[in-house]
N, C-alpha and C. Protein backbone atom coordinates (compact mmCIF):
# COMPACT_ATOMS: atom_id res chain seq x y z
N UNK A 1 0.84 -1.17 0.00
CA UNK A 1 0.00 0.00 0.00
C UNK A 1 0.88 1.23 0.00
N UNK A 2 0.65 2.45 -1.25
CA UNK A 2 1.31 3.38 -1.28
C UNK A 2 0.81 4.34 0.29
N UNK A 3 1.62 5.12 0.29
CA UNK A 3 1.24 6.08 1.44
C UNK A 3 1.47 7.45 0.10
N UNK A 4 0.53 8.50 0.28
CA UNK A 4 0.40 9.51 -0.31
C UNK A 4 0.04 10.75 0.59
N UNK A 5 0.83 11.59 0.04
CA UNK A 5 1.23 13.20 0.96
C UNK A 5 -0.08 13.74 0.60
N UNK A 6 -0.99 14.36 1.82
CA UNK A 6 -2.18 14.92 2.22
C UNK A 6 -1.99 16.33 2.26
N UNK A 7 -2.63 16.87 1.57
CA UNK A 7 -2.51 18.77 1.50
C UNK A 7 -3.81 18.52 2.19
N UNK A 8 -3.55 19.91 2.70
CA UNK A 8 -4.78 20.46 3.50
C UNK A 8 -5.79 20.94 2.26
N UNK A 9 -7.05 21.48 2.67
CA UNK A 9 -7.57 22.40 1.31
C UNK A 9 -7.17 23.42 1.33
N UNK A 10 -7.17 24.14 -0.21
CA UNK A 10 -6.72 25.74 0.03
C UNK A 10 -7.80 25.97 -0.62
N UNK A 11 -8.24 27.24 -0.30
CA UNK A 11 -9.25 27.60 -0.62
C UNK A 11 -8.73 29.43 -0.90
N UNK A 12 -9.74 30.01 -2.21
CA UNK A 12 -9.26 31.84 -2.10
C UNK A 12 -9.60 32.31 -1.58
N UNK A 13 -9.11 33.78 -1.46
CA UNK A 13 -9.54 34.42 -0.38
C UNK A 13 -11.05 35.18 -0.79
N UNK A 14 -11.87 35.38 0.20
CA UNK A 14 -13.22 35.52 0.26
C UNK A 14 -13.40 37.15 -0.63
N UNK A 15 -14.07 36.99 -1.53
CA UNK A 15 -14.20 38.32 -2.48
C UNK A 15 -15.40 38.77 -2.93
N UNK A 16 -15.42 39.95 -3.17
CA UNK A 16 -17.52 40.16 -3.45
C UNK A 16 -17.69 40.82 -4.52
N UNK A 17 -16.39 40.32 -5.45
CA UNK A 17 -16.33 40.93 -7.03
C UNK A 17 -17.30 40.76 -8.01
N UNK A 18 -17.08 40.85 -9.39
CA UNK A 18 -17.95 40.62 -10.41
C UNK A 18 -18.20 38.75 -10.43
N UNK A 19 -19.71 39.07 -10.34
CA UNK A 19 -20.21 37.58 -10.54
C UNK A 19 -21.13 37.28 -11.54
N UNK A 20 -19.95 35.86 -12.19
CA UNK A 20 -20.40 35.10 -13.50
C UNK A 20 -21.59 34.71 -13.13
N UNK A 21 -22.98 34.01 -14.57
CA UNK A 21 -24.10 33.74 -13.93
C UNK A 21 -24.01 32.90 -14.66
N UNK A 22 -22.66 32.04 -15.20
CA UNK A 22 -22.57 30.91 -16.26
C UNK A 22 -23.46 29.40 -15.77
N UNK A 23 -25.00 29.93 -16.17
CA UNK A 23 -26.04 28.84 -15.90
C UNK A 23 -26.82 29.18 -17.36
N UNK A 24 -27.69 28.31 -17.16
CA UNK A 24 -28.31 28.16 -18.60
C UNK A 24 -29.29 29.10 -18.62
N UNK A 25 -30.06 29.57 -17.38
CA UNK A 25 -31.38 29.72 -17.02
C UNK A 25 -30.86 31.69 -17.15
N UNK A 26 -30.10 32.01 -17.72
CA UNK A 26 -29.79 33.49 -17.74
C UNK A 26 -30.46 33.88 -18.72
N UNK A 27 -31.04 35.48 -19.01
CA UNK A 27 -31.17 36.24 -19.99
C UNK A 27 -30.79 35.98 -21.26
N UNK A 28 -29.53 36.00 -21.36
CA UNK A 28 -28.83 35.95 -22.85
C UNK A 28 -28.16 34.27 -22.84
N UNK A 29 -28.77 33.14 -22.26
CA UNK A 29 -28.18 31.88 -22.88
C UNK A 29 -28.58 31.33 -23.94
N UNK A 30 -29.52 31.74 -24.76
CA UNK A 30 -29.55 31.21 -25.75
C UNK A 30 -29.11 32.22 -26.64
N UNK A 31 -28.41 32.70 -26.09
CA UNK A 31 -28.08 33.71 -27.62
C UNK A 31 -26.30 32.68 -28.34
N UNK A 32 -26.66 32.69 -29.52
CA UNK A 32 -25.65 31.68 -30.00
C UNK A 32 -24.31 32.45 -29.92
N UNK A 33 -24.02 33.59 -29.40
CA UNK A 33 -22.78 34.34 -29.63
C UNK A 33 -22.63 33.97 -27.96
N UNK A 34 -23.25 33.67 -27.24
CA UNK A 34 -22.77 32.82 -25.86
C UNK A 34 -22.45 31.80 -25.35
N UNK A 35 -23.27 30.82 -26.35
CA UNK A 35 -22.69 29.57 -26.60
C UNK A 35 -21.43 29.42 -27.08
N UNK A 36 -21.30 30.23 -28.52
CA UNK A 36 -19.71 30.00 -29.12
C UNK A 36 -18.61 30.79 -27.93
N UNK A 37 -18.74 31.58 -27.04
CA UNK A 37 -17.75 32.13 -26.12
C UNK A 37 -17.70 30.98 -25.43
N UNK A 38 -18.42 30.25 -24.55
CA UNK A 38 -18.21 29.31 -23.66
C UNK A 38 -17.76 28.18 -24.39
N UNK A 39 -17.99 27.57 -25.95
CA UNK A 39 -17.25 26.75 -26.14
C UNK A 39 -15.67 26.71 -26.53
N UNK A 40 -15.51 28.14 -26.89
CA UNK A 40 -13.88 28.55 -26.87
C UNK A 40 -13.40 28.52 -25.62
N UNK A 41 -13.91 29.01 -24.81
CA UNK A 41 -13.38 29.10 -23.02
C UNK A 41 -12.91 27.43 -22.84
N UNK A 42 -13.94 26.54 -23.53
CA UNK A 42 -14.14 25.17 -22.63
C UNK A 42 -13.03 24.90 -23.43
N UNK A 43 -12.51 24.71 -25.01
CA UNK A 43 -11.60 24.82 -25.65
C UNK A 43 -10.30 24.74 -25.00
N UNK A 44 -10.08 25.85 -24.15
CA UNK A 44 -8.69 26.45 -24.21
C UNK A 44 -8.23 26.27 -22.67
N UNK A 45 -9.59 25.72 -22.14
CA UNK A 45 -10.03 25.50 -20.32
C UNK A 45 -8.60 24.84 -19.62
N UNK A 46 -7.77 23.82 -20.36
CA UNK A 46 -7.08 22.39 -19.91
C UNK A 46 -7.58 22.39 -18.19
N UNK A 47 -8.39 21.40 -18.80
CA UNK A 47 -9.38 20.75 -17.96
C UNK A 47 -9.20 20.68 -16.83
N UNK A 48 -8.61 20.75 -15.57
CA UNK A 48 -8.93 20.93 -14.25
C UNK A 48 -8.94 22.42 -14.24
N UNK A 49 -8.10 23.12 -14.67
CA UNK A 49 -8.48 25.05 -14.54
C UNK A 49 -9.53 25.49 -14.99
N UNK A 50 -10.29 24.47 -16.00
CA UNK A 50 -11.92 25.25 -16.09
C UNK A 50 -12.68 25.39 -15.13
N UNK A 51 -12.53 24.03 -14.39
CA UNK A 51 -13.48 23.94 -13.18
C UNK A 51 -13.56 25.25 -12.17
N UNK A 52 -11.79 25.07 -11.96
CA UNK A 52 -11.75 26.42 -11.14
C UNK A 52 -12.09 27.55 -11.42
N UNK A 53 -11.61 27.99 -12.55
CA UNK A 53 -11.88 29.34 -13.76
C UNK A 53 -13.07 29.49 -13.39
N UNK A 54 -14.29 28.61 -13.28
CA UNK A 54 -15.38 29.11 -13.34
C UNK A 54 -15.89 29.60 -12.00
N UNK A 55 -15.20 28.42 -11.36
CA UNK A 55 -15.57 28.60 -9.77
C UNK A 55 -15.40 30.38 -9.44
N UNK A 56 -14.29 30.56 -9.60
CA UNK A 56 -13.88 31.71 -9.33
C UNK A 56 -14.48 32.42 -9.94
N UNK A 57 -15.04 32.94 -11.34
CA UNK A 57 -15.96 33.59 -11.36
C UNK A 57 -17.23 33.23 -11.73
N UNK A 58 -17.79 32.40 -10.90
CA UNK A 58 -19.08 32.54 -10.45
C UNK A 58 -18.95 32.95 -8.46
N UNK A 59 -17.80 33.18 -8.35
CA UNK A 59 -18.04 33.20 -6.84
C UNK A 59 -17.37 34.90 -6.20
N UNK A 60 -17.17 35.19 -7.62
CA UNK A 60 -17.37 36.84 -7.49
C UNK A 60 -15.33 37.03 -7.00
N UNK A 61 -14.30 36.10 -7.76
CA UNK A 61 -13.48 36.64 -7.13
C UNK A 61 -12.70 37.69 -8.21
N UNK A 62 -13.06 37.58 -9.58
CA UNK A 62 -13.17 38.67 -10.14
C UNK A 62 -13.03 40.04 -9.89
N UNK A 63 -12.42 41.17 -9.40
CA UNK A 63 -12.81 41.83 -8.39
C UNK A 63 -12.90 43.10 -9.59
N UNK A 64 -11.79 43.28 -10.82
CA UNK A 64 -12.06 44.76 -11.25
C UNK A 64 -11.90 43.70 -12.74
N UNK A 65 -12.44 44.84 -13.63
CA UNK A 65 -12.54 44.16 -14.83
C UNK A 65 -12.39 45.57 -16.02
N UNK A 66 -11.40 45.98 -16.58
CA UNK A 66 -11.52 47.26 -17.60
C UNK A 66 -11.11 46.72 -18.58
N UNK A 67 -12.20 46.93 -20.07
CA UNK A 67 -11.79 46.81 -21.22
C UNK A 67 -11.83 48.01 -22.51
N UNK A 68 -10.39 48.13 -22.60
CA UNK A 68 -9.71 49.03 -23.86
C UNK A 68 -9.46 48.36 -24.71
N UNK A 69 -10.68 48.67 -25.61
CA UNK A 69 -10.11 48.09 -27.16
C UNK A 69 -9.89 46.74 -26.74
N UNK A 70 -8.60 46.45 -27.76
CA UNK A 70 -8.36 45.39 -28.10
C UNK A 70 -7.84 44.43 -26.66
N UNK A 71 -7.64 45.39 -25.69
CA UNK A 71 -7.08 45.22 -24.39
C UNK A 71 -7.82 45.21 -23.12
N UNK A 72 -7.43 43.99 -22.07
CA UNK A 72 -8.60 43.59 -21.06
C UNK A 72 -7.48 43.28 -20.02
N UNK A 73 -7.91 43.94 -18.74
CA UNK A 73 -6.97 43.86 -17.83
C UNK A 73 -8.06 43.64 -16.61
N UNK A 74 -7.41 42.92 -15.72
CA UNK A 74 -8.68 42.22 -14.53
C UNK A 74 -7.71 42.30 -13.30
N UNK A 75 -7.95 41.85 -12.07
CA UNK A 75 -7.56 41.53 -10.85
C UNK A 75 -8.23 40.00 -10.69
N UNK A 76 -7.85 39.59 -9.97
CA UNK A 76 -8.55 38.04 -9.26
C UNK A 76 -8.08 37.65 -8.40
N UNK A 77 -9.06 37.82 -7.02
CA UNK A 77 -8.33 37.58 -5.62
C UNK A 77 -8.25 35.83 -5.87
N UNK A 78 -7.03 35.40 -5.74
CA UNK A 78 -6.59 33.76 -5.39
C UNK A 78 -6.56 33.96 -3.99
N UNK A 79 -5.33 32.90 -3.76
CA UNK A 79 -4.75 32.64 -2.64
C UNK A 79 -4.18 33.17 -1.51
N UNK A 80 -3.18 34.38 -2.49
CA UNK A 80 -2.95 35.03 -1.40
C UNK A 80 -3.13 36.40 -1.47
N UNK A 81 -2.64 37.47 0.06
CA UNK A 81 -3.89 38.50 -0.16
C UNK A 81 -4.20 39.79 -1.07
N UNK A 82 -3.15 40.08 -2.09
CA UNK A 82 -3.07 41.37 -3.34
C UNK A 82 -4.08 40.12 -4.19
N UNK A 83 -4.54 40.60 -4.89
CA UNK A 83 -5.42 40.03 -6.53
C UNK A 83 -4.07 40.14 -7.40
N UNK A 84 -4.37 38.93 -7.86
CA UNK A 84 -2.84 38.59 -9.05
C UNK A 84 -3.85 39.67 -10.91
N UNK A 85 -2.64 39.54 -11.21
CA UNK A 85 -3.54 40.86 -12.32
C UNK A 85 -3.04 40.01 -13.53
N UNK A 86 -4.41 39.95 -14.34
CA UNK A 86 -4.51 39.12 -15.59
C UNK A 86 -4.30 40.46 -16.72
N UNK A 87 -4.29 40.18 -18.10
CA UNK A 87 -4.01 40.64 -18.96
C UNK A 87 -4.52 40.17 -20.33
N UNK A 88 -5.27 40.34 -21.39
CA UNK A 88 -5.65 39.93 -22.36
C UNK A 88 -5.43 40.69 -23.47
N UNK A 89 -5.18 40.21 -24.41
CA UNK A 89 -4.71 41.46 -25.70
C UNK A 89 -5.27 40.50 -26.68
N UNK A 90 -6.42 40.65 -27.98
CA UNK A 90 -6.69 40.36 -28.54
C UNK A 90 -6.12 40.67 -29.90
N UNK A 91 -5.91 39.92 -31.01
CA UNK A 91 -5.14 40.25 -32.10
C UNK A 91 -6.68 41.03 -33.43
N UNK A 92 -5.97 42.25 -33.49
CA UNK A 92 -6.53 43.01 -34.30
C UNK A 92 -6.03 42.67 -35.93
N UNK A 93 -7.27 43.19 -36.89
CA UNK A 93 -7.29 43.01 -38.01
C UNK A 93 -6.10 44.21 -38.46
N UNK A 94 -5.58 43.82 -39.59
CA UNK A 94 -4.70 44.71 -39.99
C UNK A 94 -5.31 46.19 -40.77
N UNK A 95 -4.76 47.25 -40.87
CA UNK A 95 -5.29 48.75 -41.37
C UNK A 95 -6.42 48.12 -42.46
N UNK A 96 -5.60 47.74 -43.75
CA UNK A 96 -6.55 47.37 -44.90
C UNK A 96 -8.35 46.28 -44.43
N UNK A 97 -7.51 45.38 -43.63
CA UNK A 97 -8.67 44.35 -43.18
C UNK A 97 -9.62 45.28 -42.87
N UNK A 98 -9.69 45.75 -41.68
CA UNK A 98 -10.16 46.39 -40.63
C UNK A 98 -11.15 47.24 -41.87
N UNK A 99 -10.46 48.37 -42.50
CA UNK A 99 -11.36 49.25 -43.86
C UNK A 99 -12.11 48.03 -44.15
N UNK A 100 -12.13 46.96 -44.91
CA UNK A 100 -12.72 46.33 -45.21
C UNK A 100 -13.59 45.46 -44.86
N UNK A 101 -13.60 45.12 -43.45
CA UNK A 101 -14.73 44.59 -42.67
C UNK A 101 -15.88 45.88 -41.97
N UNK A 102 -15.51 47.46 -41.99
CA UNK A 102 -15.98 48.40 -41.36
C UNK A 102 -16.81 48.69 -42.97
N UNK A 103 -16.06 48.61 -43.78
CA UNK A 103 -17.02 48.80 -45.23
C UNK A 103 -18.38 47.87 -45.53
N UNK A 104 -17.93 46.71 -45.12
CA UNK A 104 -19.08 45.86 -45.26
C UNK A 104 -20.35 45.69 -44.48
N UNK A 105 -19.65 46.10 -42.81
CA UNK A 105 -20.80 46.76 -42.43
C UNK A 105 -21.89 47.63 -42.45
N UNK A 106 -21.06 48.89 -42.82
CA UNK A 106 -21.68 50.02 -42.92
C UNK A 106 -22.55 49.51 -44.49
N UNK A 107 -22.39 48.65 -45.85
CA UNK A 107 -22.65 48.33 -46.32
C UNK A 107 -24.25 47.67 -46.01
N UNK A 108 -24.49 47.24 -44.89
CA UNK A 108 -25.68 46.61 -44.09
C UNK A 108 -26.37 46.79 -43.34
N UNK A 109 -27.00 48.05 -43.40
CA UNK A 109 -27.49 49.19 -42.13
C UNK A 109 -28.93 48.08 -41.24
N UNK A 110 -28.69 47.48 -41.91
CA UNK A 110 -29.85 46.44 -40.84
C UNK A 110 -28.74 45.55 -40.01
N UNK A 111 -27.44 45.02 -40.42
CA UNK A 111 -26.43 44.54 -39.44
C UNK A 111 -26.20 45.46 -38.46
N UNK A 112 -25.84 46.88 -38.95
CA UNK A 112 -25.65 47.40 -37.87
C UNK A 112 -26.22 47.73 -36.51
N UNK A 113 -27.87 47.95 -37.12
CA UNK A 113 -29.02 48.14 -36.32
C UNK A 113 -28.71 47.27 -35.57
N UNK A 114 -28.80 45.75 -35.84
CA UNK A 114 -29.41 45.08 -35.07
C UNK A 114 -27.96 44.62 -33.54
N UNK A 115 -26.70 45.13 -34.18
CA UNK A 115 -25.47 45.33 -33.35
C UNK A 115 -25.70 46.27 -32.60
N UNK A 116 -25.91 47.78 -32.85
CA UNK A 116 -26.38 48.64 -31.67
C UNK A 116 -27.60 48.39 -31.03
N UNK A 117 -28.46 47.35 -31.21
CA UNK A 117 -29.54 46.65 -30.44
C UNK A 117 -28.91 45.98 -29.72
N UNK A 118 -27.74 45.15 -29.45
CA UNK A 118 -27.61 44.04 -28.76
C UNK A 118 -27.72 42.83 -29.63
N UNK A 119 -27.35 42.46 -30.66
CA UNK A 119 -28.19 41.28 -31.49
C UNK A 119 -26.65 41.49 -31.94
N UNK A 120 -26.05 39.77 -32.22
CA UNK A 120 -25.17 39.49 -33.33
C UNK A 120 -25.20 38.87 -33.94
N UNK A 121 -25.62 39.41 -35.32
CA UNK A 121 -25.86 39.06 -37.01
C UNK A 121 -25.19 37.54 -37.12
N UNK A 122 -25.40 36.59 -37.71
CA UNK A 122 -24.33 35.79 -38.54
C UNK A 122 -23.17 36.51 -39.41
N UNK A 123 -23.42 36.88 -40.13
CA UNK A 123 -22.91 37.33 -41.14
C UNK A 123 -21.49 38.52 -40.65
N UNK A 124 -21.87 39.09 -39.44
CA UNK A 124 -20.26 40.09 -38.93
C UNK A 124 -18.95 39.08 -38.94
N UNK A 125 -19.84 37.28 -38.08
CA UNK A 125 -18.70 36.54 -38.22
C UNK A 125 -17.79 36.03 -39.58
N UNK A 126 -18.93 35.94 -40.51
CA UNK A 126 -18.43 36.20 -41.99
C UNK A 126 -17.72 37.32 -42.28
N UNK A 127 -17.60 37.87 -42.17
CA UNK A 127 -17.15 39.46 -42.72
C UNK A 127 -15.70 38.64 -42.65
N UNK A 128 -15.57 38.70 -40.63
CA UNK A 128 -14.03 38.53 -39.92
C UNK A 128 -13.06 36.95 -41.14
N UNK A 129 -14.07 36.03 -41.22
CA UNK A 129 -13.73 35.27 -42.39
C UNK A 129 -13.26 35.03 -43.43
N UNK A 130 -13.98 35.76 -44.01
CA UNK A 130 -13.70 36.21 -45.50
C UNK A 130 -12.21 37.18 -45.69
N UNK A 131 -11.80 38.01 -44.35
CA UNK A 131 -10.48 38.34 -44.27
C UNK A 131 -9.49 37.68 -43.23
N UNK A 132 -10.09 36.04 -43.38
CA UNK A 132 -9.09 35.77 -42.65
C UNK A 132 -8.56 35.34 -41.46
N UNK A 133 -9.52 36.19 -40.80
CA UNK A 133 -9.54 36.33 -39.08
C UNK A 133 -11.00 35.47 -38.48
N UNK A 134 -10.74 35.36 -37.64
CA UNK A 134 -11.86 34.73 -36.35
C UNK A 134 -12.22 35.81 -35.55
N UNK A 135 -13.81 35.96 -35.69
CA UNK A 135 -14.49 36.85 -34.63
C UNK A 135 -14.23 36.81 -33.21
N UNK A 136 -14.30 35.50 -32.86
CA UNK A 136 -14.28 34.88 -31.61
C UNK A 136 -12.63 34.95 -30.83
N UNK A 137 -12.41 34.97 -29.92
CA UNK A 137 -11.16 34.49 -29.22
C UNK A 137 -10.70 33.12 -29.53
N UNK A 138 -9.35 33.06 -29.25
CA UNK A 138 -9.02 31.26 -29.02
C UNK A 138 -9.32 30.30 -30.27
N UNK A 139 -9.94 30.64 -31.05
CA UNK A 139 -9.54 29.98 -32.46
C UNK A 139 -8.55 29.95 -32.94
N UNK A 140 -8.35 28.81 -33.05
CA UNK A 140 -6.82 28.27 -33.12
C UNK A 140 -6.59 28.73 -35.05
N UNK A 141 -4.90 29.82 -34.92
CA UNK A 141 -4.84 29.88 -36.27
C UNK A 141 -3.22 28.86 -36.72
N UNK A 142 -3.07 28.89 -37.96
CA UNK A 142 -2.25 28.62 -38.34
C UNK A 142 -2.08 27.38 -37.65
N UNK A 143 -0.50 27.65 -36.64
CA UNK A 143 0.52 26.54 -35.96
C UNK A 143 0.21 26.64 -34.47
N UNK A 144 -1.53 26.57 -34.92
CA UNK A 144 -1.80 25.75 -33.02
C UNK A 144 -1.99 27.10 -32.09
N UNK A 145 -1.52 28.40 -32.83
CA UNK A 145 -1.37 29.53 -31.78
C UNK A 145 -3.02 30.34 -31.98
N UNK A 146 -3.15 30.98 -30.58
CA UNK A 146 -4.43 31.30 -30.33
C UNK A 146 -4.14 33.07 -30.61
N UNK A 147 -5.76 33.63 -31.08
CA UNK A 147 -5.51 34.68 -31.58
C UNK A 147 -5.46 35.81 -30.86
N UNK A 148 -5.02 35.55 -28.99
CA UNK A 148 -4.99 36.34 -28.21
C UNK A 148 -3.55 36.16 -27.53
N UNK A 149 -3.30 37.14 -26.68
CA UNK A 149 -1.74 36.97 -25.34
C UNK A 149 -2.69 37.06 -24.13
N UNK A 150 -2.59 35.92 -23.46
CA UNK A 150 -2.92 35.92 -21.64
C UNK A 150 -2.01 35.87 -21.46
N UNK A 151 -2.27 36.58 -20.17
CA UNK A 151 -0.89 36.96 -18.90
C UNK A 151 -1.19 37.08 -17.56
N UNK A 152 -0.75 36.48 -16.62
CA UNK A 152 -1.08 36.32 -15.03
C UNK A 152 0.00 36.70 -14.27
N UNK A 153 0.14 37.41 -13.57
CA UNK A 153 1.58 37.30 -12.82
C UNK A 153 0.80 36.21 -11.80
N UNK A 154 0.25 35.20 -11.26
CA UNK A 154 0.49 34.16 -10.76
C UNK A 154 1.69 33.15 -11.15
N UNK A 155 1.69 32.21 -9.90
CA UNK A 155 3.07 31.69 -10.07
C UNK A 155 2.44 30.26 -10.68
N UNK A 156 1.59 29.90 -11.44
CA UNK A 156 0.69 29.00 -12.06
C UNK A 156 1.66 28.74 -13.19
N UNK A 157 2.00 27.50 -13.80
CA UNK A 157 2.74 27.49 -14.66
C UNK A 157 2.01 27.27 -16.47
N UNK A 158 0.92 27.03 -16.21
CA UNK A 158 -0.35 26.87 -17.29
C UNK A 158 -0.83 28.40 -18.02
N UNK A 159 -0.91 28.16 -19.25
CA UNK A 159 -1.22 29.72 -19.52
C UNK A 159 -2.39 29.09 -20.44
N UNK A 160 -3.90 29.45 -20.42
CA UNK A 160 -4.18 30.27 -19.49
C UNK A 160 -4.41 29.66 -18.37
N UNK A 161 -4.13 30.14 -17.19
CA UNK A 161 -4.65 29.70 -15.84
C UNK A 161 -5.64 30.18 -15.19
N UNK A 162 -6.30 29.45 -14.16
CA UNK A 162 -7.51 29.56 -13.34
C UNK A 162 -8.32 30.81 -13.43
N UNK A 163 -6.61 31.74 -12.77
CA UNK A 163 -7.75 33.10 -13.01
C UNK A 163 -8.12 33.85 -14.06
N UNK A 164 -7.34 33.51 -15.11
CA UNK A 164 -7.26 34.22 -17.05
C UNK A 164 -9.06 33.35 -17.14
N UNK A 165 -9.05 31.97 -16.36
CA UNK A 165 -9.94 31.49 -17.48
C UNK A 165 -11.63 32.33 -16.67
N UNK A 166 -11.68 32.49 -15.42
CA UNK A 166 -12.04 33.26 -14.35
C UNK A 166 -12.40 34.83 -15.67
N UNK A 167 -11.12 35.60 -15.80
CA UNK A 167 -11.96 36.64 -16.44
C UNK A 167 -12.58 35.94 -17.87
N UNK A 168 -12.17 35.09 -18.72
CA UNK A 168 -13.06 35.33 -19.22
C UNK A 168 -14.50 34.74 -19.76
N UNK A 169 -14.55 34.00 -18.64
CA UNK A 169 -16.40 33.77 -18.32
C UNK A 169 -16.32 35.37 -18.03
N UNK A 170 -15.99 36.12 -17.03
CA UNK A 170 -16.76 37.39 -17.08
C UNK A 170 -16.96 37.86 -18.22
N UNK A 171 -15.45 38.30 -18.91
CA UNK A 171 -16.17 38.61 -20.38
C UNK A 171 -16.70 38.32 -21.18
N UNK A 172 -16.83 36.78 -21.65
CA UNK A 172 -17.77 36.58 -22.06
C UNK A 172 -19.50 37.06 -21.95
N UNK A 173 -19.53 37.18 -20.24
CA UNK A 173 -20.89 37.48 -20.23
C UNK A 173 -20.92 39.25 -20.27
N UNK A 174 -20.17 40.52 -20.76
CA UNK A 174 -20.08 41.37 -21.49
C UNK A 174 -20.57 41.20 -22.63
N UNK A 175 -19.99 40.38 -23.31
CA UNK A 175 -19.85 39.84 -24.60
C UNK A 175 -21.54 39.48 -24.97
N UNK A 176 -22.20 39.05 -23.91
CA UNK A 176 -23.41 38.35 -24.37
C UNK A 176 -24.28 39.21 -24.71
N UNK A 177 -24.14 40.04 -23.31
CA UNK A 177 -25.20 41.08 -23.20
C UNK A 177 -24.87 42.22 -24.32
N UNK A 178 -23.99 42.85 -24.39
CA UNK A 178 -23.04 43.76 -25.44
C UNK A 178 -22.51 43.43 -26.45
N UNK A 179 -23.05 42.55 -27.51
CA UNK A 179 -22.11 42.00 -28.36
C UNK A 179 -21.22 43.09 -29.24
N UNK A 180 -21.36 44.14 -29.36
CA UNK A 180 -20.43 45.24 -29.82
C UNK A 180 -19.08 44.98 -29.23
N UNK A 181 -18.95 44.83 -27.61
CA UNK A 181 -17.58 44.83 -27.04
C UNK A 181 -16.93 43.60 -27.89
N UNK A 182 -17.52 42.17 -28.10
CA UNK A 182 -16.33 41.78 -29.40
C UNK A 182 -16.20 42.41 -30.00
N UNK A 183 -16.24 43.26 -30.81
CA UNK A 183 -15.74 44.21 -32.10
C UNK A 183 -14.91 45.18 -31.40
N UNK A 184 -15.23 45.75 -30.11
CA UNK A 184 -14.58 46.32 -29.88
C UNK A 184 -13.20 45.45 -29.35
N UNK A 185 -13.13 44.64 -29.25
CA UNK A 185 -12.17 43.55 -28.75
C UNK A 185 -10.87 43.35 -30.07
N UNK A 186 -11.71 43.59 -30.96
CA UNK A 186 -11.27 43.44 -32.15
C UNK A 186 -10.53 44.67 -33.18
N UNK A 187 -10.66 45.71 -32.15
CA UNK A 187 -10.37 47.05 -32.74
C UNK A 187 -11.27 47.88 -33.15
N UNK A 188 -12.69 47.57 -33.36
CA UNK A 188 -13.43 48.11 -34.44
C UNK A 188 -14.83 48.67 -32.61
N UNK A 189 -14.72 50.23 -33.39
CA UNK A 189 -15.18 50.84 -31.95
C UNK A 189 -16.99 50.97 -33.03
N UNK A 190 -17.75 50.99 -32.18
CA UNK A 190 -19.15 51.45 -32.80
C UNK A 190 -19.23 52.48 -33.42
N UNK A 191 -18.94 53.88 -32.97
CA UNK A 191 -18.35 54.91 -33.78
C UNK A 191 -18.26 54.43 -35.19
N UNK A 192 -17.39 53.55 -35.94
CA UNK A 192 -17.08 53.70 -37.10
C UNK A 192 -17.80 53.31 -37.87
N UNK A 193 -18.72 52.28 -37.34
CA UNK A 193 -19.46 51.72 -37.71
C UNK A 193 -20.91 52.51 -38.73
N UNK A 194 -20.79 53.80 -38.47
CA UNK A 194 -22.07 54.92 -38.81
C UNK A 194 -21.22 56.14 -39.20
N UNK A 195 -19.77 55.94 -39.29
CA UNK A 195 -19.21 57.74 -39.46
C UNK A 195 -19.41 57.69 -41.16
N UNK A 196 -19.13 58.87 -41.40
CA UNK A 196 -18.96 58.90 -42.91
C UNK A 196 -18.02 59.39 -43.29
């Protein structure tokens, strides 16, 4: 009979941050642009850090959450007592792309409508397609590499880890309710969407 070394539990520290409502029975779960976020999350999860990822934000340890553009920066109280600070940078379409997916919109004044409603079209994810790119996060391009940079200063050796995967169930559920903030994720601000 092996004998095996017993950790105590660790558990994070108690936080009353932004809380995920990643259940089915929400507002925006059937919206299919929530489904495809959670199946990229589950994607990119490696499987025991989803569990946690979620734990943590559904249990509010999430604590600050600001998104610039293409750029998403969070806190997440873990273990010990500062919040370790996550980092997300999404890969933007290039100058020409970018003209050319903002053309095709504006090309579709009922896409747009229904984007400054809250509603995301099929067809925006086409646009990102047709040049190339993936609407979504974490679609794997090329050689296996994902179309974002996570960053944790945790001492977690997994990228993304617990708390990266933590923000982004939160953002995702931005994402659900706001589907503009993907685009804005993506570089492309609402503004341009209607200038002339």
């Amino acid at each position: 009979m092996s004998r095996r070394n017993l950790y105590p539990p660790r558990f994070p520290k108690f936080a009353t941050g932004i809380r995920a409502q990643v259940r089915g029975d929400t507002a925006f779960a059937r919206n299919w642009w929530w489904q495809k976020w959670l199946k990229v999350v589950e994607r990119i999860g490696m499987g025991v850090r989803l569990g946690k990822g979620k734990n943590y934000a559904t249990s509010g340890q999430v604590t600050e959450l600001k998104i610039e553009g293409p750029r998403v920066k969070a806190k997440v109280l873990g273990l010990r007592e500062n919040p370790y600070e996550v980092s997300l940078e999404f890969r933007q379409p290039d100058a020409e792309q970018k003209r050319r997916i903002v053309e095709k919109l504006r090309e579709e004044p009922i896409t747009v409508a229904r984007l400054l409603a809250d509603d995301l079209p099929l067809e925006v994810e086409e646009f990102f397609r047709a040049e190339g790119l993936e609407l979504f996060p974490g679609e794997k391009l090329g050689e296996g590499a994902y179309d974002m940079t996570v960053g944790c200063n945790c001492p977690d050796w997994a990228n993304p880890c617990k708390h990266s995967i933590a923000v982004l169930y939160i953002l995702g559920e931005e994402v659900a309710r706001r589907p503009l903030t993907l685009l804005g994720l993506r570089g492309i601000e609402a503004e341009e969407l209607y200038e002339n």
